[in-house]
N, C-alpha and C. Protein backbone atom coordinates (compact mmCIF):
# COMPACT_ATOMS: atom_id res chain seq x y z
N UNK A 1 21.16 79.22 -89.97
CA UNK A 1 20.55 78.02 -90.48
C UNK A 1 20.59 76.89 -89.46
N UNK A 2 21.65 76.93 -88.37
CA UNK A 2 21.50 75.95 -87.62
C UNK A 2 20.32 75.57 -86.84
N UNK A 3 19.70 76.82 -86.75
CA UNK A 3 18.49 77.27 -85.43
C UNK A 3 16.85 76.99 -86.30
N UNK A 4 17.60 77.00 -87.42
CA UNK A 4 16.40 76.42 -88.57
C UNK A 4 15.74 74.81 -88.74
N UNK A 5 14.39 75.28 -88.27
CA UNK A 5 13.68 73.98 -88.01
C UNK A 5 13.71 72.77 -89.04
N UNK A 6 14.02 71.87 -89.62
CA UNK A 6 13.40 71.51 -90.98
C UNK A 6 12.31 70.39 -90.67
N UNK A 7 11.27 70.70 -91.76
CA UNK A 7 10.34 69.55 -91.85
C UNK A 7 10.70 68.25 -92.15
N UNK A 8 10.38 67.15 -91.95
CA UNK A 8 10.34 66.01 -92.74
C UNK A 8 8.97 66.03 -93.35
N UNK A 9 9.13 64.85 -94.69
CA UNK A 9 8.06 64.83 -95.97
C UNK A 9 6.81 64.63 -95.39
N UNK A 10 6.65 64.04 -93.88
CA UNK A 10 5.45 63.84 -93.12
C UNK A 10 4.85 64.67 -92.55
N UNK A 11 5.50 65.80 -92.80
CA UNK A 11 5.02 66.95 -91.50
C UNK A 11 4.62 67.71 -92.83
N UNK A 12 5.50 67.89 -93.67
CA UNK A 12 5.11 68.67 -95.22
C UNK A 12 3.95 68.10 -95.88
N UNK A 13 3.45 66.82 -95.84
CA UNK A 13 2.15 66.52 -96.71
C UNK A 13 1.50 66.85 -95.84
N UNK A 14 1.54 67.02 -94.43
CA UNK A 14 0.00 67.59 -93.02
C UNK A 14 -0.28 68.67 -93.79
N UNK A 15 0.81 69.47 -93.88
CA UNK A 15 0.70 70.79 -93.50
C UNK A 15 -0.10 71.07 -95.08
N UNK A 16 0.10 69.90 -96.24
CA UNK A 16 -0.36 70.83 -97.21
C UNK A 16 -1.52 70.43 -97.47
N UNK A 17 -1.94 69.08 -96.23
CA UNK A 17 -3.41 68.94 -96.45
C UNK A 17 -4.07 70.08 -96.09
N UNK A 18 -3.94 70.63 -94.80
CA UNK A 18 -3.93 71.79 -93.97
C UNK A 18 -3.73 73.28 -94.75
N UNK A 19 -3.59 73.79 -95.50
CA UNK A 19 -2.91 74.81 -96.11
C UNK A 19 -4.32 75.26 -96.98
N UNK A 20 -5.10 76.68 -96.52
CA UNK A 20 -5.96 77.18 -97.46
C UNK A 20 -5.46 78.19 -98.00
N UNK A 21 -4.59 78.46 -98.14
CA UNK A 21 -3.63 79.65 -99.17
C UNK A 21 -3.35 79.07 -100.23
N UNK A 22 -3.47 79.65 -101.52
CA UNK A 22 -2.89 78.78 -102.70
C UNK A 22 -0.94 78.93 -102.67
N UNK A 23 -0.89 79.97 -102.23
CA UNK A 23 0.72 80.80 -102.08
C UNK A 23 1.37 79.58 -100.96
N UNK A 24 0.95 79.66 -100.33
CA UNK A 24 1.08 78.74 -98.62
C UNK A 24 1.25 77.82 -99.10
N UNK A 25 0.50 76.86 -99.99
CA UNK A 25 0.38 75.28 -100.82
C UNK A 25 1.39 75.43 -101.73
N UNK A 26 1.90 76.22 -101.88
CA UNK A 26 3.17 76.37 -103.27
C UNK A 26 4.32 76.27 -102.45
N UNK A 27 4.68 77.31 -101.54
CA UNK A 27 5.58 77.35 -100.69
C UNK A 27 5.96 75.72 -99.94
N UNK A 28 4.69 74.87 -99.60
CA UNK A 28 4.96 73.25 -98.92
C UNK A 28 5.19 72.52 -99.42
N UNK A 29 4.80 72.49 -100.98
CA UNK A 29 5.12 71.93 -102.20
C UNK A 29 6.35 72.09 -102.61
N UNK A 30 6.59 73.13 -102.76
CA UNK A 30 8.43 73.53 -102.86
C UNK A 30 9.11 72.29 -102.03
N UNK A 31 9.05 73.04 -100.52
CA UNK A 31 9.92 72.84 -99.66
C UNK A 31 10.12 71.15 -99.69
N UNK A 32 8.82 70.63 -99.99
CA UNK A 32 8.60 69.23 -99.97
C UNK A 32 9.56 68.69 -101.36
N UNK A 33 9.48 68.91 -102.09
CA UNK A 33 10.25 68.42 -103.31
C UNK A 33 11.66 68.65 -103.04
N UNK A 34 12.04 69.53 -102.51
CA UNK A 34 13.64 69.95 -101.70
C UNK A 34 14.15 68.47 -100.88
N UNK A 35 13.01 68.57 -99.66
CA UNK A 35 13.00 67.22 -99.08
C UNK A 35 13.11 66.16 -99.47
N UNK A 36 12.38 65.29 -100.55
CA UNK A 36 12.26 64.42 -100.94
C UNK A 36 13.78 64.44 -102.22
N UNK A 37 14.20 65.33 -102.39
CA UNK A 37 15.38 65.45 -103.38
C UNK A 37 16.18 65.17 -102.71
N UNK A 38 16.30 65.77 -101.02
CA UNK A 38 17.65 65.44 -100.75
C UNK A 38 17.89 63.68 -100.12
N UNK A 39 16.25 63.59 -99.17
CA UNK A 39 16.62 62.37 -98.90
C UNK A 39 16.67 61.09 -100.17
N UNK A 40 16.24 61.52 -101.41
CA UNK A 40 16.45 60.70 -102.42
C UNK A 40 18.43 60.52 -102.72
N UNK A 41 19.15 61.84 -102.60
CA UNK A 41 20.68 61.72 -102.63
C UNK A 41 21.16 60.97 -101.92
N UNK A 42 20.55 61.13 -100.61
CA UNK A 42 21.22 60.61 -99.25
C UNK A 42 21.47 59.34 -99.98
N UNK A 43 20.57 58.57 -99.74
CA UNK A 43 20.07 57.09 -100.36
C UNK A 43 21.10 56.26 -101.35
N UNK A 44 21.08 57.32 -102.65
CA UNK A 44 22.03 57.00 -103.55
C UNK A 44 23.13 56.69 -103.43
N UNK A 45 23.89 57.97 -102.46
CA UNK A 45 25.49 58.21 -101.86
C UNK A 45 25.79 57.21 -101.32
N UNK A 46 24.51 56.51 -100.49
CA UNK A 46 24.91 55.17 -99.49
C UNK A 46 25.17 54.23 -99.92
N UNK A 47 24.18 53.98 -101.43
CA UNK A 47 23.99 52.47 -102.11
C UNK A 47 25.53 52.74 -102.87
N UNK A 48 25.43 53.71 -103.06
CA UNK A 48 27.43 53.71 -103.67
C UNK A 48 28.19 53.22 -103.09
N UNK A 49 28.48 54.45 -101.99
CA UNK A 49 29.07 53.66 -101.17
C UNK A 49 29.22 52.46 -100.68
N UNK A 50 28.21 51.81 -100.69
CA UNK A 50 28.37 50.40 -100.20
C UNK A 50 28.26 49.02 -101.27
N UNK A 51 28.19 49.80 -102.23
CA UNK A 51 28.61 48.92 -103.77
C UNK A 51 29.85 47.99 -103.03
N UNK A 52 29.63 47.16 -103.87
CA UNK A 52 30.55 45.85 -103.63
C UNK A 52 31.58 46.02 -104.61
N UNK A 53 31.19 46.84 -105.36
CA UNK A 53 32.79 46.82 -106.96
C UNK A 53 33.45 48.60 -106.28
N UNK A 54 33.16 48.49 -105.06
CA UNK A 54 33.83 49.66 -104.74
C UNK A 54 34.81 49.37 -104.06
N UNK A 55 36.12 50.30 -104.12
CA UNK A 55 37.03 49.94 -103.42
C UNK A 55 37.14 50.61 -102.11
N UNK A 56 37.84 50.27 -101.58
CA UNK A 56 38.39 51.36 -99.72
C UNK A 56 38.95 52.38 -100.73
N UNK A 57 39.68 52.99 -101.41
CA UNK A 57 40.41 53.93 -102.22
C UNK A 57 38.96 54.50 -103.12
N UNK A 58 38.00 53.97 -103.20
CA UNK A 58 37.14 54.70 -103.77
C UNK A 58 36.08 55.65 -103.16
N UNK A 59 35.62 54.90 -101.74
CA UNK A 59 34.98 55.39 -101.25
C UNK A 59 35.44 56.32 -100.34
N UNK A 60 36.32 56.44 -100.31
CA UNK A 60 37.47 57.72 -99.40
C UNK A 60 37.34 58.86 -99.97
N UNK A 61 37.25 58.88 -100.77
CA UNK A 61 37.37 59.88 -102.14
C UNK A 61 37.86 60.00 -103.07
């Protein structure tokens, strides 16, 4: 998995403008919702983290 390319959501909407396979358009669609799920976590984890009613003992773990 290291050697594994990943898309970002910009390269995933090209490709599914691009995409005349219906199978192919399912598969970018997937992968894209994966994407957009994780950088939606990322996001979250941060705004936590950086909550102001958080403590140093909280955000440690």
């Amino acid at each position: 998995m290291a050697n594994e390319h990943r898309r970002n959501w910009r390269e995933l909407c090209s490709a599914a403008l691009n995409a005349r396979d219906p199978d192919e358009l399912l598969q970018i669609a997937q992968e894209l919702t994966k994407v957009l799920k994780r950088e939606e976590q990322v996001r979250r984890d941060f705004r936590e983290a950086m909550s102001p009613m958080k403590s140093a003992g909280e955000i440690r773990g």
